[in-house]
PDB file of N, CA and C in Angstrom:
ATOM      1  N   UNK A   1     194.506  93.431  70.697  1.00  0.00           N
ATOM      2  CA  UNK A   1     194.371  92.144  71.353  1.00  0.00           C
ATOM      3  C   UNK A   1     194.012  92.316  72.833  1.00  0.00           C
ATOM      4  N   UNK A   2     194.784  93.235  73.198  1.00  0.00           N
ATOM      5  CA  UNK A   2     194.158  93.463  74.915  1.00  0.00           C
ATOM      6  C   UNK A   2     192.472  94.293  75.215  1.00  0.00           C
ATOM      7  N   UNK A   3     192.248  94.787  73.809  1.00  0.00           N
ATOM      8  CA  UNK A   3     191.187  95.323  74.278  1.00  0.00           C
ATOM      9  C   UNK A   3     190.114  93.903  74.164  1.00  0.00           C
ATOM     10  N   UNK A   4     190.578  92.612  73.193  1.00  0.00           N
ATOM     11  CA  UNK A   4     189.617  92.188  73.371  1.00  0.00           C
ATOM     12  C   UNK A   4     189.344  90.947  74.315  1.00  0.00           C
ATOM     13  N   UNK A   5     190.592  90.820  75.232  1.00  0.00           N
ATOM     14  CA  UNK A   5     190.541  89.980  76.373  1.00  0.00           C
ATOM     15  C   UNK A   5     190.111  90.742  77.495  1.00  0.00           C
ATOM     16  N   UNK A   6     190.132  91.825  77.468  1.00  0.00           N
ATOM     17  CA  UNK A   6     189.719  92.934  78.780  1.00  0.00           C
ATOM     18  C   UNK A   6     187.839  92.892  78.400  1.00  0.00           C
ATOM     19  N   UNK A   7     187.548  92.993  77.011  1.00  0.00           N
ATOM     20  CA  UNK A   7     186.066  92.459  76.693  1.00  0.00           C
ATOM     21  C   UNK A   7     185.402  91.624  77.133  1.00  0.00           C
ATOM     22  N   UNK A   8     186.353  90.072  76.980  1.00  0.00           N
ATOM     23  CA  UNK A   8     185.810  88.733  77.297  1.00  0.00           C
ATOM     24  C   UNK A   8     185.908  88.579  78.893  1.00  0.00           C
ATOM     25  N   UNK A   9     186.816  89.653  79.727  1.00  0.00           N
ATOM     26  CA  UNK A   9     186.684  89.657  81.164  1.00  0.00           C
ATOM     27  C   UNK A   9     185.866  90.525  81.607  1.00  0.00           C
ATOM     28  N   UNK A  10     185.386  91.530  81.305  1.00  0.00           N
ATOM     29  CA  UNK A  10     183.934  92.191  81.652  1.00  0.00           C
ATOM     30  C   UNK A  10     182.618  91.184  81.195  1.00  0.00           C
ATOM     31  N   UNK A  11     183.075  90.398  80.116  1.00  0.00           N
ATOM     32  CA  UNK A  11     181.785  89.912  79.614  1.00  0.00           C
ATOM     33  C   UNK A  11     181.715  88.495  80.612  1.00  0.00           C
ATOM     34  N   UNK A  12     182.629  88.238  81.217  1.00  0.00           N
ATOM     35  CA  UNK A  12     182.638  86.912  81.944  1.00  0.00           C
ATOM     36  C   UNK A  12     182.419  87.473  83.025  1.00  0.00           C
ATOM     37  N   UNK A  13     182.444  89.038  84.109  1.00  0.00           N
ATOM     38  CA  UNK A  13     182.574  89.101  84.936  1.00  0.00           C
ATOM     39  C   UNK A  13     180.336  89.380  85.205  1.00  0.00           C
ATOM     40  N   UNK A  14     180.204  89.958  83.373  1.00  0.00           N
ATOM     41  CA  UNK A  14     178.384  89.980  83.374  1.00  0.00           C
ATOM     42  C   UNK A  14     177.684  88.945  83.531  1.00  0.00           C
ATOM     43  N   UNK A  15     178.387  87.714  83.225  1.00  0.00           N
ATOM     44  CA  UNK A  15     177.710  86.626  83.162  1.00  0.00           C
ATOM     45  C   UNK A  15     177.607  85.795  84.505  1.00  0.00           C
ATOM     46  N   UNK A  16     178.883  86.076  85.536  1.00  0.00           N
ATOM     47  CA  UNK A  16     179.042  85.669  86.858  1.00  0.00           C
ATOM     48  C   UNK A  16     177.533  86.549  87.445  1.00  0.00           C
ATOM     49  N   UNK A  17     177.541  87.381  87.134  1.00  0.00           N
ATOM     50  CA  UNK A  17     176.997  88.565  88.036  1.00  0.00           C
ATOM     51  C   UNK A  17     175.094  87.914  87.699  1.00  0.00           C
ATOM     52  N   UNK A  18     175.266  88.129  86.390  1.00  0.00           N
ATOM     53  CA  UNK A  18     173.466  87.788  85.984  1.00  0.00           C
ATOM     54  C   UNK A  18     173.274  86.237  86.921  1.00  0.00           C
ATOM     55  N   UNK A  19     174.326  85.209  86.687  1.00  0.00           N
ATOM     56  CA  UNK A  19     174.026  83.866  87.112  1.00  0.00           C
ATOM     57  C   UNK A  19     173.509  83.990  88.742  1.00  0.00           C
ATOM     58  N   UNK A  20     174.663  85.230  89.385  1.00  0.00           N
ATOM     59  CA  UNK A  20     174.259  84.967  90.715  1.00  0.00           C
ATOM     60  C   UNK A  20     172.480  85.990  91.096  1.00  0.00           C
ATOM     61  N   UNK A  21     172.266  86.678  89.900  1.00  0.00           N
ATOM     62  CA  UNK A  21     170.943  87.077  90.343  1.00  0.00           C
ATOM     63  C   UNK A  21     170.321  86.479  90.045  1.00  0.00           C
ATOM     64  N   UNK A  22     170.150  85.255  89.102  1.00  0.00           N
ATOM     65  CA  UNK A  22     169.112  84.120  88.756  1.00  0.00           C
ATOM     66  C   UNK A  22     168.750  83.399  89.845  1.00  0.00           C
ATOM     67  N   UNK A  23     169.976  82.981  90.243  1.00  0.00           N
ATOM     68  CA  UNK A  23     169.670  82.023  91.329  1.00  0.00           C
ATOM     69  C   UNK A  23     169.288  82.180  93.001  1.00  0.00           C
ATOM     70  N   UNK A  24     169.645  84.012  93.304  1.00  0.00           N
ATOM     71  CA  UNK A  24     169.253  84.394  94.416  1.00  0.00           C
ATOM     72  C   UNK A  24     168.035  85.754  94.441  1.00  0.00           C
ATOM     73  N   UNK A  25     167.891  85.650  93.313  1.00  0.00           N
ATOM     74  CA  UNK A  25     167.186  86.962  92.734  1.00  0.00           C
ATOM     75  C   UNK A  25     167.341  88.752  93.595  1.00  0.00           C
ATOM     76  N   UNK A  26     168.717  88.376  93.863  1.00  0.00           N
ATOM     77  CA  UNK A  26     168.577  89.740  94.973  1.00  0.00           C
ATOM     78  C   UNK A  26     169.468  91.075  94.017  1.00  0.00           C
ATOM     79  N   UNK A  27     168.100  92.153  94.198  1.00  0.00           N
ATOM     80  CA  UNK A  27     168.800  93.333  93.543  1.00  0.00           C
ATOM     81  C   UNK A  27     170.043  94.038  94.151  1.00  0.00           C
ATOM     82  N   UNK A  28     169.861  94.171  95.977  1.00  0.00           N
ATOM     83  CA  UNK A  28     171.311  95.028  95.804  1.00  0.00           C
ATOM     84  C   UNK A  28     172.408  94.350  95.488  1.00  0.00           C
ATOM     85  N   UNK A  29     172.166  92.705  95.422  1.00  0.00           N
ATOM     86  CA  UNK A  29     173.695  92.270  94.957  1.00  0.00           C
ATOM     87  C   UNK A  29     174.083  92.317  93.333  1.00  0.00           C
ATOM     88  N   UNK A  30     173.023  92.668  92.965  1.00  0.00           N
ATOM     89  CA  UNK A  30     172.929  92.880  91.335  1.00  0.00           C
ATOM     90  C   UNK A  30     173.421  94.358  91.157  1.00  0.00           C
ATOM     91  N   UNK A  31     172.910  95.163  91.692  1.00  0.00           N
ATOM     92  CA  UNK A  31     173.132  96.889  91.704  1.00  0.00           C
ATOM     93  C   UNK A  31     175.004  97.129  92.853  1.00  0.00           C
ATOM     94  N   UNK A  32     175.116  96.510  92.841  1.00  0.00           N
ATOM     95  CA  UNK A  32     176.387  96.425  93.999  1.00  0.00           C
ATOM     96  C   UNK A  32     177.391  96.320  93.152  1.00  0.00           C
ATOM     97  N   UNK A  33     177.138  95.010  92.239  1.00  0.00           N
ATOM     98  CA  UNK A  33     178.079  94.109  91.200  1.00  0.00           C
ATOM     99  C   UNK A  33     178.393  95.514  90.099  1.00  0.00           C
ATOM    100  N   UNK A  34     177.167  95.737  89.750  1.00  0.00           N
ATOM    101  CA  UNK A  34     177.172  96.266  88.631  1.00  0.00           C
ATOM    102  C   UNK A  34     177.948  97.744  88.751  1.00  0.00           C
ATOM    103  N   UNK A  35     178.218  98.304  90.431  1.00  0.00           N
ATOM    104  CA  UNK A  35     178.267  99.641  90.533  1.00  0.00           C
ATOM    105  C   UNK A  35     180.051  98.993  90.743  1.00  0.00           C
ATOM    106  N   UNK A  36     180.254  98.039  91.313  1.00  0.00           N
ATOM    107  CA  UNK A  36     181.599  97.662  91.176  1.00  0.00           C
ATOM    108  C   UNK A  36     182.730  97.682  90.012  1.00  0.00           C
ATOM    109  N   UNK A  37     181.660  97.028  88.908  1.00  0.00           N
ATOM    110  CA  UNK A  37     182.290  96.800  87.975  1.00  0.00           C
ATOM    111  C   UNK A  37     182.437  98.427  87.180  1.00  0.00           C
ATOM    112  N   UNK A  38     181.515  98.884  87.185  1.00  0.00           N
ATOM    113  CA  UNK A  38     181.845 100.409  86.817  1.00  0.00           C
ATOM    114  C   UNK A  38     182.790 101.138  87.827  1.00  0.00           C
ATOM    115  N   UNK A  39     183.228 101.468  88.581  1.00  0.00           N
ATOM    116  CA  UNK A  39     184.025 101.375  89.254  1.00  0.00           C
ATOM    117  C   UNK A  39     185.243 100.828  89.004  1.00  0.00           C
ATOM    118  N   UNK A  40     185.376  99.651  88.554  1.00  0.00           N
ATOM    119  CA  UNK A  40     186.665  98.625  88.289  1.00  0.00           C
ATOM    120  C   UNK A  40     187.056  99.723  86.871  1.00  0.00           C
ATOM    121  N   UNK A  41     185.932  99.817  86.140  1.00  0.00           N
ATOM    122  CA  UNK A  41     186.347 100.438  84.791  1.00  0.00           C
ATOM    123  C   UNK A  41     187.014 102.095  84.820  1.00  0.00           C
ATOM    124  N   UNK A  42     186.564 102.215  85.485  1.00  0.00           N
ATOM    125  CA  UNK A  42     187.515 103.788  85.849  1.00  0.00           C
ATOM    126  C   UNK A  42     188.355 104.282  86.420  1.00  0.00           C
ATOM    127  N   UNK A  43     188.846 103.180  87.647  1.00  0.00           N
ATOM    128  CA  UNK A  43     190.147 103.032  88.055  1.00  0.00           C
ATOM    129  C   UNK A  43     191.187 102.832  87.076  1.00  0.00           C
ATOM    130  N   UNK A  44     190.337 101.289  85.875  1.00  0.00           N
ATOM    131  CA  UNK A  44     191.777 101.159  84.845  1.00  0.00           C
ATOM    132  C   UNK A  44     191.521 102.676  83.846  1.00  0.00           C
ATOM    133  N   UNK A  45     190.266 103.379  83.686  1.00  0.00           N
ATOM    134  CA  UNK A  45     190.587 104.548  83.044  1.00  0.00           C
ATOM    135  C   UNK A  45     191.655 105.374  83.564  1.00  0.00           C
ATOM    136  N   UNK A  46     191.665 104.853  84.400  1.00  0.00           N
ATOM    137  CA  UNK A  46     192.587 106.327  85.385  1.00  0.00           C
ATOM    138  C   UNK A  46     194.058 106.418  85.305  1.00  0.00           C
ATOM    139  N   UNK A  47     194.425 105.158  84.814  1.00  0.00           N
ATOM    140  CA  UNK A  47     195.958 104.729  84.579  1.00  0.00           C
ATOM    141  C   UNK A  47     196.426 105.815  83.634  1.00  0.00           C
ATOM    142  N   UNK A  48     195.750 106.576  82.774  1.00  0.00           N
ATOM    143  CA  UNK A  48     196.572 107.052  81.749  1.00  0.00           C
ATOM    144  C   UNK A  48     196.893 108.357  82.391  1.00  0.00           C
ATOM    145  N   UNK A  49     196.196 109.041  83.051  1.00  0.00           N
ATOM    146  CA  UNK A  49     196.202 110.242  83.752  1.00  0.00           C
ATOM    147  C   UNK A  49     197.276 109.797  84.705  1.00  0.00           C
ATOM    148  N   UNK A  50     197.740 109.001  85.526  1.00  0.00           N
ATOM    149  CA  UNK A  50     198.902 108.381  86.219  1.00  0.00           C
ATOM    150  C   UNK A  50     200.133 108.212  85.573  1.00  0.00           C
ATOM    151  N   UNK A  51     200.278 108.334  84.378  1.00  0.00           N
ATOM    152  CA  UNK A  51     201.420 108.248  83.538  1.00  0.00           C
ATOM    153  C   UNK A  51     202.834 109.105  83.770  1.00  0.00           C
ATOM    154  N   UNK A  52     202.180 110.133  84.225  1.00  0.00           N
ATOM    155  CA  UNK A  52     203.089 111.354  85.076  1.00  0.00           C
ATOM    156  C   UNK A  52     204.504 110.902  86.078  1.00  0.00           C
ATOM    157  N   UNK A  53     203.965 110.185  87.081  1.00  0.00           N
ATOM    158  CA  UNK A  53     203.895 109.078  88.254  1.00  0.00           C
ATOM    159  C   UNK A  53     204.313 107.939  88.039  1.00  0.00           C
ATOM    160  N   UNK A  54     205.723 107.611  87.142  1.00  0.00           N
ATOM    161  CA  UNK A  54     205.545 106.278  86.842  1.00  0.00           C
ATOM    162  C   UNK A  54     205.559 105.285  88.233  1.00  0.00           C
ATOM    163  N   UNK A  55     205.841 105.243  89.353  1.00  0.00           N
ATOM    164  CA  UNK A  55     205.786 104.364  90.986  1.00  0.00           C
ATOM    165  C   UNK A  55     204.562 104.320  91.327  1.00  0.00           C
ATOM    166  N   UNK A  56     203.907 105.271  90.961  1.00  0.00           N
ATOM    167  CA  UNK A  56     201.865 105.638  91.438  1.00  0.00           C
ATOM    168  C   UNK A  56     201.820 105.305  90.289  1.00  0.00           C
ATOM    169  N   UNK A  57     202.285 104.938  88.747  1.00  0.00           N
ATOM    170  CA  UNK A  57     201.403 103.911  88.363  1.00  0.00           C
ATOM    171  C   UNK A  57     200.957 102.405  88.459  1.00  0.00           C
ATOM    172  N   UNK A  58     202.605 102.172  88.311  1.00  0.00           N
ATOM    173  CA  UNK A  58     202.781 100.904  88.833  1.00  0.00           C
ATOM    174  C   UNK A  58     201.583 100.417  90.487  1.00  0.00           C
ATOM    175  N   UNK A  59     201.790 100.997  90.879  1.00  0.00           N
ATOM    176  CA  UNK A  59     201.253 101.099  92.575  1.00  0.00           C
ATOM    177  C   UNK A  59     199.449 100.703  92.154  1.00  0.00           C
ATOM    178  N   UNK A  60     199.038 102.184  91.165  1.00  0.00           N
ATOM    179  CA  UNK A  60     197.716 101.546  90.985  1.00  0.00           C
ATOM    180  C   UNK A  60     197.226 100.827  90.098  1.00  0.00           C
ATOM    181  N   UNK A  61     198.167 100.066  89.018  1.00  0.00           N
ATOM    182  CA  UNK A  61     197.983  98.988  88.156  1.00  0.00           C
ATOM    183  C   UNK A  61     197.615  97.547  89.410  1.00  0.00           C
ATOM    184  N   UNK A  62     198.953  97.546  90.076  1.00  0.00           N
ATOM    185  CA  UNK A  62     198.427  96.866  91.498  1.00  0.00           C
ATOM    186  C   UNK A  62     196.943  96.497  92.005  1.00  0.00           C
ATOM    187  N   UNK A  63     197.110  97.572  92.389  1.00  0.00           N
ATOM    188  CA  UNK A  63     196.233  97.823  93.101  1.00  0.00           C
ATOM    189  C   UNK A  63     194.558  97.657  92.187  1.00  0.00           C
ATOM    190  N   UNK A  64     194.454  98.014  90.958  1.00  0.00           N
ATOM    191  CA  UNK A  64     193.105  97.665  90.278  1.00  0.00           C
ATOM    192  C   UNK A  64     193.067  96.326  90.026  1.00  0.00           C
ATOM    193  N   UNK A  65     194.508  94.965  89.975  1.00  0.00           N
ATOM    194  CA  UNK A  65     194.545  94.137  89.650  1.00  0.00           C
ATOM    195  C   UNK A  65     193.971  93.330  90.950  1.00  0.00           C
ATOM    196  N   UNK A  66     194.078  94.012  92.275  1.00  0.00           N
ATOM    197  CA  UNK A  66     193.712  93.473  93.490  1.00  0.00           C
ATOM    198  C   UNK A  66     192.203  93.855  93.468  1.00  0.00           C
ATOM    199  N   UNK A  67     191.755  95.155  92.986  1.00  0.00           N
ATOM    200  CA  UNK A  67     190.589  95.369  93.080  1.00  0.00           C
ATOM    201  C   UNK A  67     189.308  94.379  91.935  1.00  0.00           C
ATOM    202  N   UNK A  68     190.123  94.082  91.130  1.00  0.00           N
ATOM    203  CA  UNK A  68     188.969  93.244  90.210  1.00  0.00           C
ATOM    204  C   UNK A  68     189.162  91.523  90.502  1.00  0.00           C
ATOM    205  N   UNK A  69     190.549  91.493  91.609  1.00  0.00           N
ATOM    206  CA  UNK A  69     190.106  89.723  91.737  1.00  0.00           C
ATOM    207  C   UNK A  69     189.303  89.748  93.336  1.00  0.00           C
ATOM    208  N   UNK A  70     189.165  90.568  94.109  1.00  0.00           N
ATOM    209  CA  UNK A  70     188.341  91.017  95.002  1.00  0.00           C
ATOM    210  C   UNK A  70     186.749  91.116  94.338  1.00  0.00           C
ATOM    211  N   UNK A  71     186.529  91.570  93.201  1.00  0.00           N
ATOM    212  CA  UNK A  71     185.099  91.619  92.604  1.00  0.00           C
ATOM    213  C   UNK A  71     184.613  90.034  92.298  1.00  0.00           C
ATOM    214  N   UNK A  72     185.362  89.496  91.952  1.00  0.00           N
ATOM    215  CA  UNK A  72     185.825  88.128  91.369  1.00  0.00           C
ATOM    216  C   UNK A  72     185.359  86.937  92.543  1.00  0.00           C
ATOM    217  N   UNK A  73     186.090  87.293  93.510  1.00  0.00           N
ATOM    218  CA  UNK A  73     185.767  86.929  95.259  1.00  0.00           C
ATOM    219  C   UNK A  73     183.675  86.896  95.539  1.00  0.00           C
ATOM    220  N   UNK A  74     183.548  88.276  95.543  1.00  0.00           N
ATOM    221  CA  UNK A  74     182.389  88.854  95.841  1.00  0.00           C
ATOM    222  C   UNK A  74     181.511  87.767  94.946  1.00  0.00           C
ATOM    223  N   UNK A  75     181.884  88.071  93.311  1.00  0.00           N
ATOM    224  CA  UNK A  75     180.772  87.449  92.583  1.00  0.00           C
ATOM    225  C   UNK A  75     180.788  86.195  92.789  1.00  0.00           C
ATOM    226  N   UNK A  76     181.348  85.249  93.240  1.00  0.00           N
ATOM    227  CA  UNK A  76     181.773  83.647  93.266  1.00  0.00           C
ATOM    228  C   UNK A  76     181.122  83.450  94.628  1.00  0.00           C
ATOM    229  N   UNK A  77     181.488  83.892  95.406  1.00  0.00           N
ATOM    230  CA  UNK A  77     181.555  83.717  97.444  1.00  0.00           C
ATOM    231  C   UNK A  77     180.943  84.468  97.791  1.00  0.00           C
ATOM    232  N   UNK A  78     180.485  85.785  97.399  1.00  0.00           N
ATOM    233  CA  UNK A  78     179.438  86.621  98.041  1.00  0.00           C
ATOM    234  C   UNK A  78     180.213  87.530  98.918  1.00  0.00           C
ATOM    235  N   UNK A  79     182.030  86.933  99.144  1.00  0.00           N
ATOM    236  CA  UNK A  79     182.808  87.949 100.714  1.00  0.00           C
ATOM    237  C   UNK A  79     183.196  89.110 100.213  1.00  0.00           C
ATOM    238  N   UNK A  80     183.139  90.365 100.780  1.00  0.00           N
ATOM    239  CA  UNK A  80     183.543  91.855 100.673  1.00  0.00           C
ATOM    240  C   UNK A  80     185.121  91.744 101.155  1.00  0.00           C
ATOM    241  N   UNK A  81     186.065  92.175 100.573  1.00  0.00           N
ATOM    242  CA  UNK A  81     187.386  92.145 101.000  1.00  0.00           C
ATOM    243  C   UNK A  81     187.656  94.034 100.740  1.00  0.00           C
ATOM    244  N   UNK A  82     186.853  94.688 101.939  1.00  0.00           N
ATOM    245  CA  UNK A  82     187.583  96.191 101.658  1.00  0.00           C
ATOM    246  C   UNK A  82     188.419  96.608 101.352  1.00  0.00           C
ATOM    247  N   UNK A  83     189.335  96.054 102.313  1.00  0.00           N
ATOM    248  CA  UNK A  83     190.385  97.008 101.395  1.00  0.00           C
ATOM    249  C   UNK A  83     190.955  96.734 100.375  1.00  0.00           C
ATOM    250  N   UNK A  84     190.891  95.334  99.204  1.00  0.00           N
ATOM    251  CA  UNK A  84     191.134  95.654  98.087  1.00  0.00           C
ATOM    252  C   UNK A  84     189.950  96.491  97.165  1.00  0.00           C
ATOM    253  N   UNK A  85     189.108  96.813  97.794  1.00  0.00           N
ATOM    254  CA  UNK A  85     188.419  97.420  96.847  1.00  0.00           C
ATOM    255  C   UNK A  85     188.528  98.709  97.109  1.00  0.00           C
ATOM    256  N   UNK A  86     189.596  99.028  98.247  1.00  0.00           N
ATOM    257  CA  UNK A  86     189.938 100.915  98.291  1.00  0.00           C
ATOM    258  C   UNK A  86     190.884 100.841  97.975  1.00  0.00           C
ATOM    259  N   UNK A  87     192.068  99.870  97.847  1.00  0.00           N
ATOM    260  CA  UNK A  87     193.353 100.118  97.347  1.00  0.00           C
ATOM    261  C   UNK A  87     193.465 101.196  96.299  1.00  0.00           C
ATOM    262  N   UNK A  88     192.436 100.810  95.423  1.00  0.00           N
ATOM    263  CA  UNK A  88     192.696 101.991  93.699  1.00  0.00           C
ATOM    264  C   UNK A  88     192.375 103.278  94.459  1.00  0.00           C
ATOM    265  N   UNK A  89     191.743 103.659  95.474  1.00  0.00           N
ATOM    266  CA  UNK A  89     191.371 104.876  95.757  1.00  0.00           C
ATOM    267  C   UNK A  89     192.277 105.492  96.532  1.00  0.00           C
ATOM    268  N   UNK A  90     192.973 104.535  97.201  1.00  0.00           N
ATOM    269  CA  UNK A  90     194.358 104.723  98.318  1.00  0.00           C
ATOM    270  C   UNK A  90     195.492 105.309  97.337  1.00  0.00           C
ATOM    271  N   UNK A  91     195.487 104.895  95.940  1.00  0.00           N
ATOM    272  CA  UNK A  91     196.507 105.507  95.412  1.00  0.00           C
ATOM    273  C   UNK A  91     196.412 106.369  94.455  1.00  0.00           C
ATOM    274  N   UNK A  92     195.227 106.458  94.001  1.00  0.00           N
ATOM    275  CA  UNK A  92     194.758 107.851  93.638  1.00  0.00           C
ATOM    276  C   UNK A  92     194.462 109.397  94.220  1.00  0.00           C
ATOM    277  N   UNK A  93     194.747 108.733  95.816  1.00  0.00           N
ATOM    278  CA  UNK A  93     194.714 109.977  97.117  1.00  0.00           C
ATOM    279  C   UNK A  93     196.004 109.948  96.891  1.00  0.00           C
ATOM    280  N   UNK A  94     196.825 109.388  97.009  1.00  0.00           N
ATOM    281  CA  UNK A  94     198.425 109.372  96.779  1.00  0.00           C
ATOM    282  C   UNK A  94     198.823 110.335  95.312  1.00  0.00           C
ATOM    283  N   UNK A  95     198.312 110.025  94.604  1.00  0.00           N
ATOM    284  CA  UNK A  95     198.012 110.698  93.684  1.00  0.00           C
ATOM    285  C   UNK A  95     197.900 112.225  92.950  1.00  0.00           C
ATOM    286  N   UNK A  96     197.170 112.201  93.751  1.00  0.00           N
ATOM    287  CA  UNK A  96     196.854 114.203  93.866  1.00  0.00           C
ATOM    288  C   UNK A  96     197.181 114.860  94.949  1.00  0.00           C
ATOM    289  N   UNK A  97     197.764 114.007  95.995  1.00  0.00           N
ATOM    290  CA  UNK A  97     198.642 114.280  97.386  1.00  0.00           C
ATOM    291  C   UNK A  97     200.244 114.934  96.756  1.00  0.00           C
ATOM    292  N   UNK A  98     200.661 114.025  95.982  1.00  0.00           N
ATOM    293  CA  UNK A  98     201.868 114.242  94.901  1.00  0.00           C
ATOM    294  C   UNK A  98     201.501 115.508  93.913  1.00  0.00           C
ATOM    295  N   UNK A  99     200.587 115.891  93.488  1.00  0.00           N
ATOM    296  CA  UNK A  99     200.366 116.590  92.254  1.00  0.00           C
ATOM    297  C   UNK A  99     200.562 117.456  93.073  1.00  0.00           C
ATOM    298  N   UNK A 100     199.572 117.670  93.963  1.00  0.00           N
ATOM    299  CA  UNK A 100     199.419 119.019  94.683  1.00  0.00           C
ATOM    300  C   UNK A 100     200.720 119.432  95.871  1.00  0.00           C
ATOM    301  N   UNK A 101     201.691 118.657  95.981  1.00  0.00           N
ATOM    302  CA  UNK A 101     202.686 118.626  96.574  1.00  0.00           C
ATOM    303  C   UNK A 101     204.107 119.822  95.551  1.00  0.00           C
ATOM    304  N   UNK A 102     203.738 118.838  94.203  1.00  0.00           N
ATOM    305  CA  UNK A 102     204.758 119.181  93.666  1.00  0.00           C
ATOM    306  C   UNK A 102     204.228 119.901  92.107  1.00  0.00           C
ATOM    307  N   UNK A 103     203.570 120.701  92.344  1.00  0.00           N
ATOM    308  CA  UNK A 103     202.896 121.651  91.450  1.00  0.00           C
ATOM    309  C   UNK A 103     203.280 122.900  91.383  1.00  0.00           C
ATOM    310  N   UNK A 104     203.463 123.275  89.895  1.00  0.00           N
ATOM    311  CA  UNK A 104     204.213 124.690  89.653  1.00  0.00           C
ATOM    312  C   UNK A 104     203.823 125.760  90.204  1.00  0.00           C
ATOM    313  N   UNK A 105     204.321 126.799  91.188  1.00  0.00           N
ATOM    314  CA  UNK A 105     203.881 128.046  91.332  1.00  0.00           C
ATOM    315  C   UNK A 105     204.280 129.000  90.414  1.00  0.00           C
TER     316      UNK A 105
END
């Protein structure tokens, strides 16, 4: 069931994205969207590898949930809100900051 509401929200987030290149016909906001949304998709890939970490997961479940209503922003309003769109990367540096902290010798 979640895979197929996470479907109908990529597929709603393609259809925001195509509408706004119809009507302004501009490629980097088309190539921007599109590099976002791939992006959005590999942050939530990344959750499972975070499993280790249950506080850094939680942290970047957050944090991708900030990063895809920030895409959401962009595709509707056109506004860039940085730092939710580095948050997922802020805690994936957190991330391997921890691994490599506390890694077996």
């Amino acid at each position: 069931m979640l895979y197929v509401v996470a479907a109908l929200v990529l597929l709603g987030y393609a259809t925001l994205l195509y509408r706004a290149y119809r009507e302004g016909r501009d490629v980097f906001f088309l190539l921007k969207g599109l590099g976002l949304m791939g992006a959005g998709s590999f942050f939530v890939s990344f959750v499972r590898t975070m499993i280790v970490y249950k506080p850094l997961m939680v942290l970047h479940i957050a944090a991708t949930i900030l990063f895809w209503y920030a895409l959401l922003v962009y595709l509707i309003r056109g506004r860039v809100h940085g730092l939710f769109f580095a948050a997922p990367l802020v805690s994936m540096t957190l991330f391997f900051v921890v691994a490599w902290f506390f890694r077996e010798v």
